[in-house]
C-alpha atoms as a PDB file:
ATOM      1  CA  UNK A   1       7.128 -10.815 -14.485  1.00  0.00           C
ATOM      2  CA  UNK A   2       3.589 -10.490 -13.366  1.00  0.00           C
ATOM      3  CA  UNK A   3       2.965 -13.819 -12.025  1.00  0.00           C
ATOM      4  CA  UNK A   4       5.933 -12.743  -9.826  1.00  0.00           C
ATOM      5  CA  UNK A   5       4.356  -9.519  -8.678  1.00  0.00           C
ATOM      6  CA  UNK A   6       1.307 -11.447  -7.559  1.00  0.00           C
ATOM      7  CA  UNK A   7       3.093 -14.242  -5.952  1.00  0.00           C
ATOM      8  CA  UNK A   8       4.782 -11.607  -3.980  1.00  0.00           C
ATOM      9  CA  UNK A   9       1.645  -9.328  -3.106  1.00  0.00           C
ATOM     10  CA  UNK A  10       0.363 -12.538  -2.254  1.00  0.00           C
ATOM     11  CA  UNK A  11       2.891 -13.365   0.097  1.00  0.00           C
ATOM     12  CA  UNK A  12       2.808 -10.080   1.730  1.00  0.00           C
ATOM     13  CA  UNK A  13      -0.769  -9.861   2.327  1.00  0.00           C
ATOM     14  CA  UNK A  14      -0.649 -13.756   4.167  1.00  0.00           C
ATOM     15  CA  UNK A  15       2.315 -11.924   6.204  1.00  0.00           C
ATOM     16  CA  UNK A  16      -0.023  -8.887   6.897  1.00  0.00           C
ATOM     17  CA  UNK A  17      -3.085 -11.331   7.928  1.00  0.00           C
ATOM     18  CA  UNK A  18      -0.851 -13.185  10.282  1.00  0.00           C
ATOM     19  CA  UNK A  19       0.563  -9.710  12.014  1.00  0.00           C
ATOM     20  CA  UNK A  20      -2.850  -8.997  12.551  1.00  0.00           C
ATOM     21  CA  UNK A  21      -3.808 -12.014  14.009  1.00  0.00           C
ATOM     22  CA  UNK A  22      -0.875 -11.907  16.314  1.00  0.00           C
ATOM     23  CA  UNK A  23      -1.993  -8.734  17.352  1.00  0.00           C
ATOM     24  CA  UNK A  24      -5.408  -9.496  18.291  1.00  0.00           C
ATOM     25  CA  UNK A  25      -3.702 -11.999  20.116  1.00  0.00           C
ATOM     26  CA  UNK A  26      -1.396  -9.876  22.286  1.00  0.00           C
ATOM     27  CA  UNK A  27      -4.859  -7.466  22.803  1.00  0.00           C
ATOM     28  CA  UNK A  28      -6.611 -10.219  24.024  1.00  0.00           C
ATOM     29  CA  UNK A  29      -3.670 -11.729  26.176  1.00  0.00           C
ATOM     30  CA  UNK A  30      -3.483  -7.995  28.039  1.00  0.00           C
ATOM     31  CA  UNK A  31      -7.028  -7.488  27.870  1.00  0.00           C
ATOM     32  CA  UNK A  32      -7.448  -8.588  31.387  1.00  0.00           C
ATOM     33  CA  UNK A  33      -4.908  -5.434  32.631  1.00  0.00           C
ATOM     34  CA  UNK A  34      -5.966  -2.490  30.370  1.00  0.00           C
ATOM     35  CA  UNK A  35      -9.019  -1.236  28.832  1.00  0.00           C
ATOM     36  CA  UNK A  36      -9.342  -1.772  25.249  1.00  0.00           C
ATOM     37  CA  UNK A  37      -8.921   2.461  24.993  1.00  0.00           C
ATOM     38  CA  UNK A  38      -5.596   2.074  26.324  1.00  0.00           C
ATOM     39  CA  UNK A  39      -4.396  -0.729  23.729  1.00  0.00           C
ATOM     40  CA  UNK A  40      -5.826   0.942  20.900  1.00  0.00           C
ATOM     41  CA  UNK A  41      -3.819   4.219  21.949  1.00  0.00           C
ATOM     42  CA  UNK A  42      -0.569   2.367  22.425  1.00  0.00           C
ATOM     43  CA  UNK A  43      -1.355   0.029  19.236  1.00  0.00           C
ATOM     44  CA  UNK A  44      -1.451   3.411  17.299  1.00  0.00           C
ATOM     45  CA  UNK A  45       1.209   5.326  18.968  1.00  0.00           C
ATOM     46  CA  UNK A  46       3.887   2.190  17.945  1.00  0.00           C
ATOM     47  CA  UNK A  47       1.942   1.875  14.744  1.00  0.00           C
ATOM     48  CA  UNK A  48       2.895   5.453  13.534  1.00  0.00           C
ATOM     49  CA  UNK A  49       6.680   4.553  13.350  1.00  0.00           C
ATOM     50  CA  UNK A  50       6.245   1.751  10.139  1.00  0.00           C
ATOM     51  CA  UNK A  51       3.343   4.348   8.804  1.00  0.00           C
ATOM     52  CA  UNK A  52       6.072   6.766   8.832  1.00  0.00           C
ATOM     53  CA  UNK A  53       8.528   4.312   7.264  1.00  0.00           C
ATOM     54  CA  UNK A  54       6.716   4.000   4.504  1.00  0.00           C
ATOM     55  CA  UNK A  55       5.740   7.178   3.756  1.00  0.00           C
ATOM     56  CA  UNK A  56       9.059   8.181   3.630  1.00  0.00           C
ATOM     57  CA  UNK A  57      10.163   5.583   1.251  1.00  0.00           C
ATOM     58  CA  UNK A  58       7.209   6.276  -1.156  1.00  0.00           C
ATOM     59  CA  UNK A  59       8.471   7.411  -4.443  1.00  0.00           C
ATOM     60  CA  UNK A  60       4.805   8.666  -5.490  1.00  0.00           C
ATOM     61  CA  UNK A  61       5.437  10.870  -2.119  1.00  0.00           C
ATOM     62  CA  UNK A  62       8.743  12.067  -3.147  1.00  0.00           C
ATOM     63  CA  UNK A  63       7.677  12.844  -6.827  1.00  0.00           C
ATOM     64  CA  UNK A  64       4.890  15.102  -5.414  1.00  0.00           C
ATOM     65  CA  UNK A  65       6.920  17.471  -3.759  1.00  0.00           C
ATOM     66  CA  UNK A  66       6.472  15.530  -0.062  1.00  0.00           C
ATOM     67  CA  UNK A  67       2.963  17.243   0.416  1.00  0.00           C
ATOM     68  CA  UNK A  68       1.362  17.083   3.723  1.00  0.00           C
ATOM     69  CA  UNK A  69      -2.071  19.121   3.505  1.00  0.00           C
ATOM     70  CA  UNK A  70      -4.873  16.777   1.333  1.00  0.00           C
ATOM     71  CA  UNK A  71      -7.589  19.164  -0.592  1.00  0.00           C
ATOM     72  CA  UNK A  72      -9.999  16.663   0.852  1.00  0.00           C
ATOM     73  CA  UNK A  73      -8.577  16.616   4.546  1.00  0.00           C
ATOM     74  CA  UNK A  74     -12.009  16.586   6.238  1.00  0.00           C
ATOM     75  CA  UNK A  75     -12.824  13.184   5.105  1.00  0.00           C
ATOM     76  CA  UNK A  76      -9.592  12.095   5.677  1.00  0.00           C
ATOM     77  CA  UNK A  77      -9.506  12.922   9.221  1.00  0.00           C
ATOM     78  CA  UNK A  78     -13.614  11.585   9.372  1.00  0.00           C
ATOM     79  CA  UNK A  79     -11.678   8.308   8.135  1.00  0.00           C
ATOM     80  CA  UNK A  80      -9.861   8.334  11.413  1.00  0.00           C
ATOM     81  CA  UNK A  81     -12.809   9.084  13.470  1.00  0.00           C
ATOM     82  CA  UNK A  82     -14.297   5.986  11.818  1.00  0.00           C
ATOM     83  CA  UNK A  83     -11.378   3.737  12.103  1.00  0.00           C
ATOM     84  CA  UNK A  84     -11.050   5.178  16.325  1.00  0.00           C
ATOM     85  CA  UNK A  85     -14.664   3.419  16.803  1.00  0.00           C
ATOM     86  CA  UNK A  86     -13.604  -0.079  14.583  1.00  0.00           C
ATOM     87  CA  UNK A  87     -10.473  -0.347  16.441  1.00  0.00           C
ATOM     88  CA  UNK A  88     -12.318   0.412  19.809  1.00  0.00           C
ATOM     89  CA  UNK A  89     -15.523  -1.946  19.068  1.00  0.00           C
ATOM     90  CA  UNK A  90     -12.923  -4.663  18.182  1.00  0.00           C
ATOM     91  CA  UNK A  91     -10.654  -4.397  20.120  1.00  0.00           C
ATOM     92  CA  UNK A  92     -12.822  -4.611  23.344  1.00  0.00           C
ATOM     93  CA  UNK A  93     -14.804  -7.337  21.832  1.00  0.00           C
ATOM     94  CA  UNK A  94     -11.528  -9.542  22.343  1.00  0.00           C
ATOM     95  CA  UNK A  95     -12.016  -9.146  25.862  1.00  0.00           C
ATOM     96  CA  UNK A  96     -15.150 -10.616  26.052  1.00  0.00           C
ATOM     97  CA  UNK A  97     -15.451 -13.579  23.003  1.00  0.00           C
ATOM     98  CA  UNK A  98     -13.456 -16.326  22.044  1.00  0.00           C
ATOM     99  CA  UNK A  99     -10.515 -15.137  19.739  1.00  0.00           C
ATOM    100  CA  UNK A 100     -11.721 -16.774  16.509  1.00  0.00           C
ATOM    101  CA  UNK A 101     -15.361 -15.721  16.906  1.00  0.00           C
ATOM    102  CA  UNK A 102     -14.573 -11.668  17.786  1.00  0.00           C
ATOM    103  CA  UNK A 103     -11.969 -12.104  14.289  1.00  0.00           C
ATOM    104  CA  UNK A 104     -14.351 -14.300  11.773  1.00  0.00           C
ATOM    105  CA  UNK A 105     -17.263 -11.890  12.750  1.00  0.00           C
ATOM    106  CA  UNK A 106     -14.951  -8.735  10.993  1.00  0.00           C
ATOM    107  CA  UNK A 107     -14.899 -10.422   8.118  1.00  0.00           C
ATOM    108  CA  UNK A 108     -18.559  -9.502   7.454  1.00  0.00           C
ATOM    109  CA  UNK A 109     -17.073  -6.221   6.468  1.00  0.00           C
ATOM    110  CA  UNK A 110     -17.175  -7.412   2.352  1.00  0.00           C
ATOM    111  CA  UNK A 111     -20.783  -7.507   3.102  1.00  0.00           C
ATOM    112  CA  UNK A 112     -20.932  -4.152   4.559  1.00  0.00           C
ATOM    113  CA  UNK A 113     -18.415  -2.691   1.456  1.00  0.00           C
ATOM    114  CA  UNK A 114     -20.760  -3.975  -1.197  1.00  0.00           C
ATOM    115  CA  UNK A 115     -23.974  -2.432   0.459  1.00  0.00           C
ATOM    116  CA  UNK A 116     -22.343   1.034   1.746  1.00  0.00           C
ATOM    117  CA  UNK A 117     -20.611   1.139  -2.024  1.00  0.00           C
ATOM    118  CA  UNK A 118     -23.844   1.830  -3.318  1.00  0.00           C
ATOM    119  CA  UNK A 119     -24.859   4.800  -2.081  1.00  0.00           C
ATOM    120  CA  UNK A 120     -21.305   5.734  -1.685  1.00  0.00           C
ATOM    121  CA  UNK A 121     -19.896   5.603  -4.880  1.00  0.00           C
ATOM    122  CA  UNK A 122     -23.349   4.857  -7.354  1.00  0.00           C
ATOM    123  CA  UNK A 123     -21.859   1.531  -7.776  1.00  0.00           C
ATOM    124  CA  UNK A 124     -24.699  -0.898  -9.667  1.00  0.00           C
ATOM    125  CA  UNK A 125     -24.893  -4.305  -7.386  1.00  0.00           C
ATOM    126  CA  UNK A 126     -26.607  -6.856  -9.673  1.00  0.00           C
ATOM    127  CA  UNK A 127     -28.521  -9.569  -8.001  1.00  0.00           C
ATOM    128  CA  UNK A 128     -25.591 -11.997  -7.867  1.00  0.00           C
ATOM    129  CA  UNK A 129     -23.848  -9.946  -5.214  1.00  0.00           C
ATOM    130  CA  UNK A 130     -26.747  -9.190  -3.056  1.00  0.00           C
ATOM    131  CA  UNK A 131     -27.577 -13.133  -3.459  1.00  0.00           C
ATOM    132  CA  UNK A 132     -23.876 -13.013  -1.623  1.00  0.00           C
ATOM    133  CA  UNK A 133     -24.298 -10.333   0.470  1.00  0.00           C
ATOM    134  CA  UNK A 134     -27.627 -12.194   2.029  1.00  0.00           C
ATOM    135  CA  UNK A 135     -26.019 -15.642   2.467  1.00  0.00           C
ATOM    136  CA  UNK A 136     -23.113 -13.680   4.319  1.00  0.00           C
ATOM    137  CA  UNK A 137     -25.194 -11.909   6.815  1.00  0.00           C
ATOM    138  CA  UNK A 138     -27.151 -15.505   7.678  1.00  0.00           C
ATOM    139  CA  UNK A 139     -23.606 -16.310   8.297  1.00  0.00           C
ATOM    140  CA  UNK A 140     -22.931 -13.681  11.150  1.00  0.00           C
ATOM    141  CA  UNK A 141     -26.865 -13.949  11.998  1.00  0.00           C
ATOM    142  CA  UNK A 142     -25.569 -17.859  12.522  1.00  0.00           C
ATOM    143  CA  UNK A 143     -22.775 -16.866  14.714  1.00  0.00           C
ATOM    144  CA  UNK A 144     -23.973 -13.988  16.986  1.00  0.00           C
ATOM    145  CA  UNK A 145     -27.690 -16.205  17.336  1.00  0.00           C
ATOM    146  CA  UNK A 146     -29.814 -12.921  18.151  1.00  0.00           C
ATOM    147  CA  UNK A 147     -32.758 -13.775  20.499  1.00  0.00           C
ATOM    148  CA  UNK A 148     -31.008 -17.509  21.002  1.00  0.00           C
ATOM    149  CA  UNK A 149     -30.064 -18.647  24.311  1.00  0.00           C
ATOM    150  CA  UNK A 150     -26.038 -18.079  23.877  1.00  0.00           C
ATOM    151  CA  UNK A 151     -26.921 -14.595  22.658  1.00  0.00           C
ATOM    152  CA  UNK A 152     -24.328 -11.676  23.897  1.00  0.00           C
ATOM    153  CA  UNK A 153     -24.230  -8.346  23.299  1.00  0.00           C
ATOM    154  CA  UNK A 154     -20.478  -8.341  23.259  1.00  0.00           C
ATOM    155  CA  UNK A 155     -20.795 -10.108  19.845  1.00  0.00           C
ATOM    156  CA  UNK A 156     -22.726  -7.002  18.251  1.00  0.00           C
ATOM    157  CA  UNK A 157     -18.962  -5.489  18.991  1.00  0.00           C
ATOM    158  CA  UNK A 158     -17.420  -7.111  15.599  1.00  0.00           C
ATOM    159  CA  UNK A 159     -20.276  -6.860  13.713  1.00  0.00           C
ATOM    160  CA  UNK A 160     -20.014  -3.127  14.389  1.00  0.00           C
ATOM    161  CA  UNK A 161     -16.391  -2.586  14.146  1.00  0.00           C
ATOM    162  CA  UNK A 162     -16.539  -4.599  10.604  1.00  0.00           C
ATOM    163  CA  UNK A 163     -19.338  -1.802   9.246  1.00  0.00           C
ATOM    164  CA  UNK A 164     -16.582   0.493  10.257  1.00  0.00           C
ATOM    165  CA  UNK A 165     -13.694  -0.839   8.658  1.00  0.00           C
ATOM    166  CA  UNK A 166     -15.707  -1.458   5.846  1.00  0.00           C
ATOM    167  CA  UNK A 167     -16.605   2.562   5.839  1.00  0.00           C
ATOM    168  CA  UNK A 168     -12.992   3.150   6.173  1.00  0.00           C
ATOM    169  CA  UNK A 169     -12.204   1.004   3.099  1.00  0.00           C
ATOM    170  CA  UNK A 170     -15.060   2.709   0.493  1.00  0.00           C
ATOM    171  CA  UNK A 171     -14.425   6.511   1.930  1.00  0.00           C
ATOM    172  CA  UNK A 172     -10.771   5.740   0.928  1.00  0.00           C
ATOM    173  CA  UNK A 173     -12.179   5.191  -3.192  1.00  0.00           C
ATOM    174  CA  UNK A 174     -13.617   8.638  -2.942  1.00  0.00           C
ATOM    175  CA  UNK A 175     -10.375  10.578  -2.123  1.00  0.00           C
ATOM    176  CA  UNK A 176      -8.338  11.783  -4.669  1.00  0.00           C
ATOM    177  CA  UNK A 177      -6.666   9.513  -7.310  1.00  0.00           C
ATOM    178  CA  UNK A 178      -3.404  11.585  -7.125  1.00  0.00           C
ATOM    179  CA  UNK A 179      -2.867  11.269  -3.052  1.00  0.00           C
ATOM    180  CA  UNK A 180      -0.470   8.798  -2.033  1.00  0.00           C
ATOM    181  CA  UNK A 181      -1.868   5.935  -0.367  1.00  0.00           C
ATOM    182  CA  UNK A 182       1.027   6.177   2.802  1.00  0.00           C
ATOM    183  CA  UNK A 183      -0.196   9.933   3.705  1.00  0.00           C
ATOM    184  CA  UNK A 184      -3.575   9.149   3.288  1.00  0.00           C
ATOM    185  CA  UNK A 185      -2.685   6.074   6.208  1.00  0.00           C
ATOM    186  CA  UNK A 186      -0.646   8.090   8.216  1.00  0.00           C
ATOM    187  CA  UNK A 187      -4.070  10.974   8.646  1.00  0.00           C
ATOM    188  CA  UNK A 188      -6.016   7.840   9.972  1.00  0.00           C
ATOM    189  CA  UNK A 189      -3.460   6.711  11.803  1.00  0.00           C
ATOM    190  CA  UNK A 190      -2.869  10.187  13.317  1.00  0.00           C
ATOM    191  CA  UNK A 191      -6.592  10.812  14.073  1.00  0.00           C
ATOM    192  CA  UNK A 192      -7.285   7.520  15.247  1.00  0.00           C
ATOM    193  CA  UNK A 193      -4.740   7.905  18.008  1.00  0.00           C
ATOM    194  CA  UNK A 194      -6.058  11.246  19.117  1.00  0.00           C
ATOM    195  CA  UNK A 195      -9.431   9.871  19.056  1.00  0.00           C
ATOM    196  CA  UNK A 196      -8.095   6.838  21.389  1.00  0.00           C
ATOM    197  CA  UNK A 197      -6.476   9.043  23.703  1.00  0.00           C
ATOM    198  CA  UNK A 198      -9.621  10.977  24.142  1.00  0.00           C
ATOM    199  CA  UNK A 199     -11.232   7.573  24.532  1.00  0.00           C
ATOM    200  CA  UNK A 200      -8.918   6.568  27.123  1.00  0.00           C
ATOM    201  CA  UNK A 201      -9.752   9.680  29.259  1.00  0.00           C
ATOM    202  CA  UNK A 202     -12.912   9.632  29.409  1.00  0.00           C
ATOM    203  CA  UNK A 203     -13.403   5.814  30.284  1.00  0.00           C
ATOM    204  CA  UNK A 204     -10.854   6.037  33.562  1.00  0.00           C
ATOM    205  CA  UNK A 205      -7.418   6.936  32.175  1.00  0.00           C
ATOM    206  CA  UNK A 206      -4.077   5.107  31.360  1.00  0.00           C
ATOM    207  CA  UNK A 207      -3.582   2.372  33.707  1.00  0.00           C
ATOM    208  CA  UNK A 208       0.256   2.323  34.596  1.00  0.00           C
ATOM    209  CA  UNK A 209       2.275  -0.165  33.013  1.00  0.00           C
ATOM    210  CA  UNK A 210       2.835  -3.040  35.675  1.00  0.00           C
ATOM    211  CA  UNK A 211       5.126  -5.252  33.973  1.00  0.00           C
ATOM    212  CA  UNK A 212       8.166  -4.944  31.707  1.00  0.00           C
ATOM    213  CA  UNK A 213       6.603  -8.351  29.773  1.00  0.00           C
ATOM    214  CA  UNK A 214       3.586  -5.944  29.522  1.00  0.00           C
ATOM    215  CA  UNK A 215       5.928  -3.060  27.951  1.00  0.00           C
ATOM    216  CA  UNK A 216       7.811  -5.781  24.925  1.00  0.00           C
ATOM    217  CA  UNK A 217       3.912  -7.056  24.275  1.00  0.00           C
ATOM    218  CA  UNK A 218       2.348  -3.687  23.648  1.00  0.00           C
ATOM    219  CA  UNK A 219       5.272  -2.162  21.300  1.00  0.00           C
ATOM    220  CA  UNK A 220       5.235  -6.118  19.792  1.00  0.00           C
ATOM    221  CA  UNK A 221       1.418  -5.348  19.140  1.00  0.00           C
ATOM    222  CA  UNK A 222       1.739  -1.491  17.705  1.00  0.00           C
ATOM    223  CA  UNK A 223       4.756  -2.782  15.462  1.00  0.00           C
ATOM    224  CA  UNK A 224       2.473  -5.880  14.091  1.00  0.00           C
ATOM    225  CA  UNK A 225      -0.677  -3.715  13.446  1.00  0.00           C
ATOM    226  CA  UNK A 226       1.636  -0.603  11.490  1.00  0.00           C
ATOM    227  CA  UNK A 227       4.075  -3.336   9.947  1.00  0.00           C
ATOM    228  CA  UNK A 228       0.874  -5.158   8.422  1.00  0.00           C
ATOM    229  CA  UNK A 229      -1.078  -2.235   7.298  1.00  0.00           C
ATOM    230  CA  UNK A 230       2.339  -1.188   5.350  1.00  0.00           C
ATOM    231  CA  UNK A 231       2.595  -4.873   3.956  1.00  0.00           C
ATOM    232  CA  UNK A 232      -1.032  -4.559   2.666  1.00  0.00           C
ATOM    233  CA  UNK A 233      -0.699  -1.530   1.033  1.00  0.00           C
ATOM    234  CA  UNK A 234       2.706  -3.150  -0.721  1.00  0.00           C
ATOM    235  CA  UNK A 235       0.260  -5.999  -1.518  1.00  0.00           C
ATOM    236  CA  UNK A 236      -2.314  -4.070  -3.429  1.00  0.00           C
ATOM    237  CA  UNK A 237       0.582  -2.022  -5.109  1.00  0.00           C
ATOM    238  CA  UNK A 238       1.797  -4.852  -6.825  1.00  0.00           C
ATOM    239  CA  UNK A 239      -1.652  -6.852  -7.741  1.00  0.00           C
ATOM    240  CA  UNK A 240      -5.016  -6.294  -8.320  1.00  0.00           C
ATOM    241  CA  UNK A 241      -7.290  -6.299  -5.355  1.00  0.00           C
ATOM    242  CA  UNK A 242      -9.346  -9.080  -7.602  1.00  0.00           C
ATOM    243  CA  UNK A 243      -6.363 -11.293  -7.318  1.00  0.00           C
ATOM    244  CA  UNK A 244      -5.701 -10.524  -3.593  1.00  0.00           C
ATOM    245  CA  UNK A 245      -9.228 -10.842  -1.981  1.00  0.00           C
ATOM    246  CA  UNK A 246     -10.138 -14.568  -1.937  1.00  0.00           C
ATOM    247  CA  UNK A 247      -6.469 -15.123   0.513  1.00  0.00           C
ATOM    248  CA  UNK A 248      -7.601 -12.671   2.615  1.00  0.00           C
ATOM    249  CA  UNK A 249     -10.104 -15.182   4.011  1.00  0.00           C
ATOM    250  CA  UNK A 250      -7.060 -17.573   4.944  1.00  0.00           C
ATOM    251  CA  UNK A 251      -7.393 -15.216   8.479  1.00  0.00           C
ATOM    252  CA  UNK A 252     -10.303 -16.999   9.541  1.00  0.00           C
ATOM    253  CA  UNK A 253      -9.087 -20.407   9.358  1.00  0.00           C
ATOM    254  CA  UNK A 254      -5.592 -18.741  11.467  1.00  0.00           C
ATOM    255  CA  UNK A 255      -7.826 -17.062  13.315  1.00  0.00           C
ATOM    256  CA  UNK A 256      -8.961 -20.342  14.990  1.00  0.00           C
ATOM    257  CA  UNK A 257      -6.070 -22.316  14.842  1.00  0.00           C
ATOM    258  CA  UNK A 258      -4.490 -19.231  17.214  1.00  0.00           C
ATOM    259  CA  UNK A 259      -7.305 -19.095  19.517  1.00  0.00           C
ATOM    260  CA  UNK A 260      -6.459 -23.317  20.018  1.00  0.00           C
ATOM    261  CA  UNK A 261      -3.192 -22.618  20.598  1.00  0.00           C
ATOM    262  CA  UNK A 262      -2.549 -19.621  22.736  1.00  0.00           C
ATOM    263  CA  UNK A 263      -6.177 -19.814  24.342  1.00  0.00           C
ATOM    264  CA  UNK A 264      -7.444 -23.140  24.399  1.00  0.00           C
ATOM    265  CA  UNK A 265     -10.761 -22.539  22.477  1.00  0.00           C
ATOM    266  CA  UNK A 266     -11.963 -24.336  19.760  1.00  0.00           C
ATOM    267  CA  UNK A 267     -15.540 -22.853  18.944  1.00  0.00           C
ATOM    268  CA  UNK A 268     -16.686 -25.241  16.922  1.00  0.00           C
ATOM    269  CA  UNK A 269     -20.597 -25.006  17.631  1.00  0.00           C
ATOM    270  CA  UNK A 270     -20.084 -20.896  17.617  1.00  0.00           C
ATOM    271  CA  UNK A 271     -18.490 -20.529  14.307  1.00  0.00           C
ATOM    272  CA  UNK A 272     -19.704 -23.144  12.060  1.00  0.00           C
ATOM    273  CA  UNK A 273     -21.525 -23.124   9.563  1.00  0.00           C
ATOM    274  CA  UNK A 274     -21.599 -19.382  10.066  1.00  0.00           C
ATOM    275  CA  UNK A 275     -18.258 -19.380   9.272  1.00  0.00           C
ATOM    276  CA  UNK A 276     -18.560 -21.241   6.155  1.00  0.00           C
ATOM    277  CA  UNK A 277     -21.252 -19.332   4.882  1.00  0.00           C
ATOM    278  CA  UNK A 278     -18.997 -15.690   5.653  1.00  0.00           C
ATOM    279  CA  UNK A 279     -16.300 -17.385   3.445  1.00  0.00           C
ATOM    280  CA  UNK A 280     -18.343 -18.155   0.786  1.00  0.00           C
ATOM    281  CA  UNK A 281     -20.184 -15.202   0.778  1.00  0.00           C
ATOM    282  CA  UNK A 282     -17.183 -13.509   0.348  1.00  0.00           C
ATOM    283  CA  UNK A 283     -15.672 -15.607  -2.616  1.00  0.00           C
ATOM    284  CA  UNK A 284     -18.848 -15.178  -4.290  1.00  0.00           C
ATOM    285  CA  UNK A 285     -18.405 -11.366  -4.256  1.00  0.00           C
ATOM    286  CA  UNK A 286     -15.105 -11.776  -5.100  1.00  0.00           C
ATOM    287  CA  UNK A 287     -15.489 -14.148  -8.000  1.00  0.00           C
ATOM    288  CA  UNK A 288     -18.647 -11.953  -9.356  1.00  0.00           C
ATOM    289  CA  UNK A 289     -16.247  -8.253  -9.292  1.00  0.00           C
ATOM    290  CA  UNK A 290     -13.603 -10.293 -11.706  1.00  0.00           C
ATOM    291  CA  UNK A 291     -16.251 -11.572 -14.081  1.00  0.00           C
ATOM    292  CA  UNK A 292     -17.591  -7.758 -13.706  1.00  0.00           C
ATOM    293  CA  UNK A 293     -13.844  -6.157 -14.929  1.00  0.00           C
ATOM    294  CA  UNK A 294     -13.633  -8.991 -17.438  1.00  0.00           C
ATOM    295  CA  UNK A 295     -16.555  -7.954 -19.289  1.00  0.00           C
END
């Protein structure tokens, strides 16, 4: 049954969003110890083990002959470049913002899809979704407060890393139809950790591991981030993105609910109404892409 399917995609992708919250949690727990270069290079190295899984048990994979070289691998591995800077940029911005500020700020990246999807892929935005893309971005103008007295820098770190991810997700619609979405994850993910390593070199090397708590956290933290990129791409497999997007906000809500618990912070002045506008913002865009395919 289809309602099934969605219920279960739906399911999956709450599972993915919570993965990934727990992750940013464990980053921002070790932050302290090693440099955000380090954690991104360990999150990846762990991370390859479910990308491999799931490659592996792709059928579309299998059926194909178990290819390896893409005709278009150059933007593939410029897709991993991309994804080395989000990863970084976030990733260090955990270190220096509360938890659910540094997360709600990467959801700007709708914003940033709608706008690079233009020149990207000639998509037509009609005025309803730049109406939505312009209440978003007073949302994150809200939140980082440029030129305002609580103004950091560090906050510019999310805002940047969601433009990347956000890159990531449209150069991904101009690959081939035909390769399978698990290979085309497992390039970033291979690129991205080569790109961290290099990262890691040149800002003072890999710090040794001091503690065996430290050890069980950072293979915890690559096994969340892989494990919930293969749970989204199950997600989207079995519904329509359209159907998916508007739970994919349920992370900001987490988002701050973890940040109370395992940190003690409860930004309210920071995040709202900033907040509020980002989500709807991002239901608006949502809402107008259905209406869009319905027509």
């Amino acid at each position: 049954m289809k309602t099934d399917r969605t219920l279960t995609a739906v399911l999956f992708l709450l599972c993915a969003l919570t993965l990934f919250d727990g992750m940013g949690l464990i980053i921002k727990h070790l932050s302290s110890r090693y440099s955000a270069a380090e954690l991104s290079t360990w999150r990846n190295t762990f991370g390859l083990i479910p990308s491999l899984v799931v490659l592996y048990a792709s059928r579309d994979w299998h059926a194909k002959g178990r290819i390896w070289k893409l005709r278009q691998w150059r933007m593939a591995l410029s897709r991993g470049l991309i994804l080395t800077v989000a990863q970084f940029s976030f990733y260090l911005s955990l270190g220096f913002l509360t938890f659910a500020t540094a997360s709600t700020i990467t959801y700007a990246n709708s914003l940033f899809a709608v706008a690079l999807a233009v020149p990207l892929l000639d998509e037509k935005v009609g005025w309803m979704r730049w109406s939505a893309v312009l209440v978003g971005f007073v949302g994150v103008v809200w939140i980082v407060r440029p030129g305002g007295d609580t103004f950091t820098p560090a906050a510019l770190l999310p805002l940047g890393a969601a433009a990347c991810y956000a890159l990531v997700g449209v150069t991904a619609r101009m690959l081939d139809d035909d390769v399978p979405t698990p290979l085309i994850n497992l390039y970033s993910s291979v690129v991205a950790l080569g790109g961290a390593v290099v990262l890691t070199l040149l800002t003072g090397g890999f710090t040794p591991i001091q503690y065996t708590s430290d050890m069980l956290l950072i293979i915890a933290m690559g096994g969340f981030g892989g494990t919930a990129v293969l749970l989204l791409i199950m997600a989207y497999r079995r519904a329509e993105q359209s159907n998916l997007a508007p739970f994919n906000y349920f992370g900001i809500p987490l988002a701050f609910v973890l940040g109370w618990v395992f940190f003690d912070e409860a930004p309210w002045g920071e995040l709202f109404p900033g907040a509020l506008l980002i989500l709807v913002s991002g239901l608006l865009i949502v809402w107008r892409e259905r209406q869009l395919r319905r027509n």
